[in-house]
Protein backbone atom coordinates (compact mmCIF):
# COMPACT_ATOMS: atom_id res chain seq x y z
CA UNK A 1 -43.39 -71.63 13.75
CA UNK A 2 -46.68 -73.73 12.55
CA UNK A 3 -47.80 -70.56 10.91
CA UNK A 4 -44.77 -70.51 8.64
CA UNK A 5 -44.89 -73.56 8.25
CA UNK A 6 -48.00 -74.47 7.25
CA UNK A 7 -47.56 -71.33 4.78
CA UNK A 8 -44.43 -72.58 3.17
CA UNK A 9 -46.14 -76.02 2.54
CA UNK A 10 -49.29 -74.48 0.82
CA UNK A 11 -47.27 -72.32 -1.28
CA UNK A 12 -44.43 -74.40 -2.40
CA UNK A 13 -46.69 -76.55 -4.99
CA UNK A 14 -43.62 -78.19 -6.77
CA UNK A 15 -46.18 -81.42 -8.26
CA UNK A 16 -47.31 -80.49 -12.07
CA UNK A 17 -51.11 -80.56 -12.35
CA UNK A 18 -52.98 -81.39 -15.73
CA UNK A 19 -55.80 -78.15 -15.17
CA UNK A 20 -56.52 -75.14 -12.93
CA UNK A 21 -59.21 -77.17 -11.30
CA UNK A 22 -56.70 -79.95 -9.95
CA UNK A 23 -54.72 -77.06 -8.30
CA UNK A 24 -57.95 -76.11 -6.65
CA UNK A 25 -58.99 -79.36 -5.13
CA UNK A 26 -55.68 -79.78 -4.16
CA UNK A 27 -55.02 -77.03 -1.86
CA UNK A 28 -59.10 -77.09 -0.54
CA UNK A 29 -59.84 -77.92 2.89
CA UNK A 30 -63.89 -77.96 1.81
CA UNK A 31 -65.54 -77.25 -0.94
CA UNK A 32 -68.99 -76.26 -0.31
CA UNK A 33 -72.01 -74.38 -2.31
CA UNK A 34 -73.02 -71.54 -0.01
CA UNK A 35 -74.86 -68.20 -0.05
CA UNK A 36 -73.31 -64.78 1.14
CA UNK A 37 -75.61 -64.04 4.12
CA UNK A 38 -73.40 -60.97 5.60
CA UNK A 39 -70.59 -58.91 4.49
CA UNK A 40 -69.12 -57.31 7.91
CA UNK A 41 -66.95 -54.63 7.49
CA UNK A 42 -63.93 -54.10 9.52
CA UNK A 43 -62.16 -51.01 10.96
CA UNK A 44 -59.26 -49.82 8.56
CA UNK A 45 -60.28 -52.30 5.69
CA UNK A 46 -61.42 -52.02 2.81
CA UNK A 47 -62.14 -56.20 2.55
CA UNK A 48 -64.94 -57.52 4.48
CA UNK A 49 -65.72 -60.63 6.87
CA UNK A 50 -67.79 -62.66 4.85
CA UNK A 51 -70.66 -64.83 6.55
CA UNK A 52 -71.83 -67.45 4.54
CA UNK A 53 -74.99 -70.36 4.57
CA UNK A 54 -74.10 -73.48 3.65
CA UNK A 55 -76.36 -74.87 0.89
CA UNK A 56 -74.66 -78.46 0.08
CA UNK A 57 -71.51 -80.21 0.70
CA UNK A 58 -69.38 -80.67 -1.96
CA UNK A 59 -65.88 -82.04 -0.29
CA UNK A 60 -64.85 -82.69 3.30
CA UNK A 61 -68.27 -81.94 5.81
CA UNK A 62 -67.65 -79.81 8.44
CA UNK A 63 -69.38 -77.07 10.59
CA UNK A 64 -72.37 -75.44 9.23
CA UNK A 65 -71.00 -71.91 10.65
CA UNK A 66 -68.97 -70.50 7.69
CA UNK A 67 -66.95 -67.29 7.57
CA UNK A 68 -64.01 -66.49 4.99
CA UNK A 69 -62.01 -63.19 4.55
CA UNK A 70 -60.37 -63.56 1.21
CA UNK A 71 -56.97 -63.27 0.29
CA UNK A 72 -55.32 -60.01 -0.74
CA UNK A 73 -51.68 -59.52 -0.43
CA UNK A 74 -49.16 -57.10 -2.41
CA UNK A 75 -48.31 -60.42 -4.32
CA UNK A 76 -52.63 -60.68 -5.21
CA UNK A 77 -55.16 -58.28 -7.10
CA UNK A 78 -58.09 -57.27 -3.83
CA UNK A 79 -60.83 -59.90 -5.07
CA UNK A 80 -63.87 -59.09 -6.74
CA UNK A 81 -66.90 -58.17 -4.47
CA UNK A 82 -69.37 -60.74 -3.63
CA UNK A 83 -73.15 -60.36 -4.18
CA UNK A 84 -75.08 -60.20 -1.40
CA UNK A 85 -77.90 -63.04 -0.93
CA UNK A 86 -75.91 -65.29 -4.39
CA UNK A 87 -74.69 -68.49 -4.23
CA UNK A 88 -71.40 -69.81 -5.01
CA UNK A 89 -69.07 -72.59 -5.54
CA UNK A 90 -66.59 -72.00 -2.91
CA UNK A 91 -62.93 -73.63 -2.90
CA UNK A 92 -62.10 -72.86 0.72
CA UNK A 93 -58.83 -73.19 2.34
CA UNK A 94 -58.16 -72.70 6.42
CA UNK A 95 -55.91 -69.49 7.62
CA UNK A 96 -53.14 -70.81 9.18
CA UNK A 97 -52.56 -67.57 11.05
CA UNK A 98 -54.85 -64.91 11.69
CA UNK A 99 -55.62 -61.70 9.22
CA UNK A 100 -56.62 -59.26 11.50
CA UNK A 101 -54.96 -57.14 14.15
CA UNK A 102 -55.57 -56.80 17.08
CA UNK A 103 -58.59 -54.29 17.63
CA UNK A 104 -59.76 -56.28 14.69
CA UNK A 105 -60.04 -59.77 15.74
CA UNK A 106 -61.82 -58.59 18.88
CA UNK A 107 -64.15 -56.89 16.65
CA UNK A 108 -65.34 -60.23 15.26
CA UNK A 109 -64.47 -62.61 17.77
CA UNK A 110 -68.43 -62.53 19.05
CA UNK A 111 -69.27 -63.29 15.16
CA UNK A 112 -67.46 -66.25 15.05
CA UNK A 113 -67.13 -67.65 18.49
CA UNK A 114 -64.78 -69.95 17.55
CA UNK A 115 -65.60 -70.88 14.24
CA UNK A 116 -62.66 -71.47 11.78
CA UNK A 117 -61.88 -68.84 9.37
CA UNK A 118 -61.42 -69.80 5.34
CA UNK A 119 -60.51 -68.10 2.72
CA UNK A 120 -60.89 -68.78 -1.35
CA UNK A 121 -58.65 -69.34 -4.28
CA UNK A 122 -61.74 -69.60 -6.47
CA UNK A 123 -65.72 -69.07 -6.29
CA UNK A 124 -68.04 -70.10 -9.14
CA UNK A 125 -71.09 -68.38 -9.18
CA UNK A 126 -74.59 -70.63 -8.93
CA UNK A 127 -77.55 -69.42 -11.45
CA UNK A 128 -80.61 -70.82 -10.36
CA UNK A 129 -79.18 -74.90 -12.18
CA UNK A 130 -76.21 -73.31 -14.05
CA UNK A 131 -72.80 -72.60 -12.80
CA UNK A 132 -70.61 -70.12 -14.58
CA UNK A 133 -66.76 -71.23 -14.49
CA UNK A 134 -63.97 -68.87 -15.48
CA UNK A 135 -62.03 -69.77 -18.86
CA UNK A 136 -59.63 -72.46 -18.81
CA UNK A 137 -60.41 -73.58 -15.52
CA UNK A 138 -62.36 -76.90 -17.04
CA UNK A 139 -59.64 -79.31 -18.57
CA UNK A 140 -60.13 -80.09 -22.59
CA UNK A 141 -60.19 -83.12 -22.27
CA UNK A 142 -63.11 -85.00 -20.06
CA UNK A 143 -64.94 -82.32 -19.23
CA UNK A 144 -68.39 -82.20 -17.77
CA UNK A 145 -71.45 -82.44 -19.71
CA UNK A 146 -73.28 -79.84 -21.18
CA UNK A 147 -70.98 -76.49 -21.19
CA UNK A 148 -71.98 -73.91 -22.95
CA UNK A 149 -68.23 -72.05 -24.00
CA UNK A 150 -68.32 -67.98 -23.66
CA UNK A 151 -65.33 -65.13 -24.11
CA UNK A 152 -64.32 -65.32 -20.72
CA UNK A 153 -66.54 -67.88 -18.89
CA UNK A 154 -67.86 -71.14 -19.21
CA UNK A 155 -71.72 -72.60 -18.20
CA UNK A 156 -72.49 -75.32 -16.95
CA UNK A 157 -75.20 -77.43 -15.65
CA UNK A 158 -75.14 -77.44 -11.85
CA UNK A 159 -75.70 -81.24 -11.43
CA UNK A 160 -73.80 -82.43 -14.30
CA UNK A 161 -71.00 -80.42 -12.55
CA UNK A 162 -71.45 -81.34 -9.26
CA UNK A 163 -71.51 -85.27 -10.24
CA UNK A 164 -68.61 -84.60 -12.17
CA UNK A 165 -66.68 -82.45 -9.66
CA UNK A 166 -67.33 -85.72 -6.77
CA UNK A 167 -65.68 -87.77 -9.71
CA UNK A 168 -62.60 -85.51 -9.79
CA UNK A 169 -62.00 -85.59 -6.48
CA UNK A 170 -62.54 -89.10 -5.66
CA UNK A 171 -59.72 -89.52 -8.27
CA UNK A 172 -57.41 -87.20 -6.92
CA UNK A 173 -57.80 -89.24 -3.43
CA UNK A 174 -55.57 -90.08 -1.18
CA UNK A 175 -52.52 -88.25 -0.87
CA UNK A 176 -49.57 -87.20 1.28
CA UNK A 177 -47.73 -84.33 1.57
CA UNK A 178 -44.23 -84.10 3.35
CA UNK A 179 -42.24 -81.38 3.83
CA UNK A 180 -39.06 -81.16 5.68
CA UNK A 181 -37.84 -77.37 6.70
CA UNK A 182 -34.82 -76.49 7.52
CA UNK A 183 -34.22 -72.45 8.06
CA UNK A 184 -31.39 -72.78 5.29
CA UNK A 185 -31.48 -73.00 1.59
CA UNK A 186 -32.17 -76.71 1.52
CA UNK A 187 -35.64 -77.38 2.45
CA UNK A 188 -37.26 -80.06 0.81
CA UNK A 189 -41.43 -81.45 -0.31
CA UNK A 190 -42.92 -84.81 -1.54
CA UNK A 191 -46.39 -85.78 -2.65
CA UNK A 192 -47.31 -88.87 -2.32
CA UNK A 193 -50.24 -89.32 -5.31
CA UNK A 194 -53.25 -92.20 -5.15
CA UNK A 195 -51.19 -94.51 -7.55
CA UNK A 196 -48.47 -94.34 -5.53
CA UNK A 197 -46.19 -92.25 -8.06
CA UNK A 198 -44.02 -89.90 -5.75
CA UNK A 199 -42.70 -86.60 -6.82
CA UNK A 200 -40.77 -83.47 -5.67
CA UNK A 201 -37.55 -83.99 -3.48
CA UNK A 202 -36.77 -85.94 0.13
CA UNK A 203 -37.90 -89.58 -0.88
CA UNK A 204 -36.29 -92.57 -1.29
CA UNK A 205 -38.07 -93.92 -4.18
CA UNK A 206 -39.87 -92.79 -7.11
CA UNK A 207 -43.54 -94.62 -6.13
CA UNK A 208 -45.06 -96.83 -3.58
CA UNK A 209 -46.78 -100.13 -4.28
CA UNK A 210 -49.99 -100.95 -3.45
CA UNK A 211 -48.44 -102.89 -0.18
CA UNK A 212 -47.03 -100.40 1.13
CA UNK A 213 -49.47 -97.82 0.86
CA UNK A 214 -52.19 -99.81 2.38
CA UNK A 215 -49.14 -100.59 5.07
CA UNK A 216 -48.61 -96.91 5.09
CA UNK A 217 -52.27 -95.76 6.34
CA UNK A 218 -52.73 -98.80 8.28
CA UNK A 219 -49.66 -97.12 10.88
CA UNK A 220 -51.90 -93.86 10.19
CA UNK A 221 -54.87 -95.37 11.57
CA UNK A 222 -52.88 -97.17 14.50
CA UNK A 223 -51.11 -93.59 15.72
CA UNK A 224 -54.74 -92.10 15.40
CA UNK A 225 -53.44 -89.81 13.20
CA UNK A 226 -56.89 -87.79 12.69
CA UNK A 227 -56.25 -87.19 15.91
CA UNK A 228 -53.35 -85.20 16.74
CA UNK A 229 -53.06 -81.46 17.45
CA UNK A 230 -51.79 -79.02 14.71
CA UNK A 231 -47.99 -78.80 16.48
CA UNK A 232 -46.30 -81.65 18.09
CA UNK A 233 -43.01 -82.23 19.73
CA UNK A 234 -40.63 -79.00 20.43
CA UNK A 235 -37.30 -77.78 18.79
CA UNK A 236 -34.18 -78.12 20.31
CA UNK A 237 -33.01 -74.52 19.49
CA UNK A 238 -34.11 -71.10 17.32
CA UNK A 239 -32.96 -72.48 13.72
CA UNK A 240 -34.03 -76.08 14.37
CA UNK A 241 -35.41 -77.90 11.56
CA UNK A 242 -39.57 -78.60 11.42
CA UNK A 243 -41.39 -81.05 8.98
CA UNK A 244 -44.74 -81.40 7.78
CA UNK A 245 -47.20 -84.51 7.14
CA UNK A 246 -50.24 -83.72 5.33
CA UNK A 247 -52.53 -86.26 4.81
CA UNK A 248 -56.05 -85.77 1.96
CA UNK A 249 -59.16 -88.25 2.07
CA UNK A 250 -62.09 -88.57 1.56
CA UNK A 251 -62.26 -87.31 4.64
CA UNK A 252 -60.72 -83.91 4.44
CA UNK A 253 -57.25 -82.46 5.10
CA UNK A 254 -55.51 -83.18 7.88
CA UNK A 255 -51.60 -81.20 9.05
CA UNK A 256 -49.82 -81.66 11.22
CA UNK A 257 -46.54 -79.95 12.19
CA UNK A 258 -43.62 -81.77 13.99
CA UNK A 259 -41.56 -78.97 15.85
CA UNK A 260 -38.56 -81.06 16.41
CA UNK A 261 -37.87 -84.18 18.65
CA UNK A 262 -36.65 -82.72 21.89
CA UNK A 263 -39.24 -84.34 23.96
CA UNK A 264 -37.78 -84.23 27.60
CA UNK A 265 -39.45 -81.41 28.73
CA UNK A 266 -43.15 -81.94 27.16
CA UNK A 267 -45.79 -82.78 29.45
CA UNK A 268 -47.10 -87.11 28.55
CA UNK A 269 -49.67 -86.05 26.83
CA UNK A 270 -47.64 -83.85 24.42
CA UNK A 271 -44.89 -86.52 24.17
CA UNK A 272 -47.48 -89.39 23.76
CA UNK A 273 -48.52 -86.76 20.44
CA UNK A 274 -44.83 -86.52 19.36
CA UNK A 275 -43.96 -90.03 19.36
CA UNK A 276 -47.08 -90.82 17.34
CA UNK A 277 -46.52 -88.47 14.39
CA UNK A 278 -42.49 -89.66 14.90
CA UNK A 279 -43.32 -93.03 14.41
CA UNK A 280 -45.66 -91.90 11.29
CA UNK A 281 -42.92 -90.10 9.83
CA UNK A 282 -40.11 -92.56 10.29
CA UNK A 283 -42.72 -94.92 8.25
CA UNK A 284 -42.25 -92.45 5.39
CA UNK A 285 -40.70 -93.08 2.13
CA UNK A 286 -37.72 -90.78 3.25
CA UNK A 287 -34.44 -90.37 1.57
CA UNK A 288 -33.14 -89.82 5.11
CA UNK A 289 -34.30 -89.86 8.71
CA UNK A 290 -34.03 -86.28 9.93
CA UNK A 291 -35.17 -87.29 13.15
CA UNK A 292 -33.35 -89.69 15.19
CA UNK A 293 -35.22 -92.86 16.18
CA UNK A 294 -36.73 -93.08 19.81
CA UNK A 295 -34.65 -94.40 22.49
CA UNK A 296 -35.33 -98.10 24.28
């Protein structure tokens, strides 16, 4: 249920974005520059576990372990091979499930040793102080200094990128993400941007004001929002609904999943984790409750 979850919520990107690049930060969980240290292949694959080095931070610190197996799908083109020993600009996004069967994942299990696994939607590749960024990635308009326009690629100085990337970001900070998920044909998604300005489907008004945003992650902070586990609460049935709250900062990306609110039979702890990310959603913007409120 998280899995599918989590996977509907990452694909169902129903907010317009001006360029490529805001798609990118959107959906990253870090963004790092790294070097491909290994390529590992696997049994009865053609892609390869990729183990990385982590060079600099560019978005959301984390563990200095990195591996990523990329993305390739009927719906997706098998990425193009990395180099071996290059650095990259790497947009990398968590699995929500795993990739590998079986026989697989015990194959690399002593490679990571509990590391999370990431994959990419986009690498740049790092030349020495120049970065070269695929055509029409860049937006037109406020663009970093310095590119040099190709055929197919631009370049672009690595630290007028960088300091212009951290710009970008800190702009597109903070937002929510709710999505509400029903099994049917009626499932609905709201992003919450930094002005406030709402859009997509399930809220109850078109943009927050400054009040109640800072009133908004004031009851994130208070239900310790950071943290909660991945999947709270528990569904009352097969085909009962589950919701979503994503939350971006500065920070990083944090989801979490709401199962349902059939609570009786969790243990405290997992009910004390339920009621919090209840009581976070109930202080949502939403067109309706979904979930009924907690009884005295």
């Amino acid at each position: 249920m998280l899995a599918a979850c989590l996977t509907v919520l990452c694909l169902a990107q129903s907010v317009a974005e001006s360029a490529p690049l805001d798609g990118l930060i959107e959906r990253a969980d870090r963004i790092v520059i790294a070097r491909v240290a290994a390529l590992h292949p696997l049994e009865g694959r053609t892609l390869q576990l990729v183990e990385l080095t982590l060079e600099q931070e560019v978005y959301a610190a984390g563990g200095e372990r990195l591996f990523a197996f990329p993305y390739a799908t009927k719906y997706s083109k098998v990425p193009d091979a990395l180099e071996l020993g290059q650095s990259y600009v790497f947009f990398l996004e968590l699995w929500s499930g795993s990739p590998f069967t079986e026989t697989q994942a015990a194959a690399v299990e002593p490679l990571l040793q509990g590391a999370p696994l990431y994959s990419w939607r986009a690498i740049w590749k790092v030349d020495r102080e120049r970065v070269t960024v695929p055509k029409g990635t860049l937006p037109l308009v406020d663009a970093p200094r310095g590119v040099m326009p190709g055929p197919n690629e631009d370049d672009v100085p690595r630290e007028e990128l960088l300091a212009w990337l951290a710009q970008r970001i800190e702009r597109s900070l903070p937002t929510i993400r709710v999505g509400h998920y029903t099994g049917g044909p009626s499932p609905w998604e709201f992003r919450i941007a930094p002005d406030g300005s709402i859009e997509g489907r399930g809220a109850s008004k078109a943009r927050l004001e400054a009040f109640d945003w800072k009133a908004l992650f004031e009851r994130l902070e208070q239900e310790r929002f950071d943290e909660l586990p991945k999947g709270v609460g528990a569904s009352w049935g097969p085909c009962s609904p589950s919701s979503v709250i994503e939350v971006r900062t500065g920070k990083g990306r944090k989801r979490v999943c709401i199962h349902g609110d059939y609570l009786e039979r969790l243990t405290p702890a997992e009910r004390d984790a339920a009621e919090r990310a209840l009581r976070v959603w109930r202080a949502l913007p939403l067109s309706e409750p979904v979930y009924a409120e907690a009884k005295k």
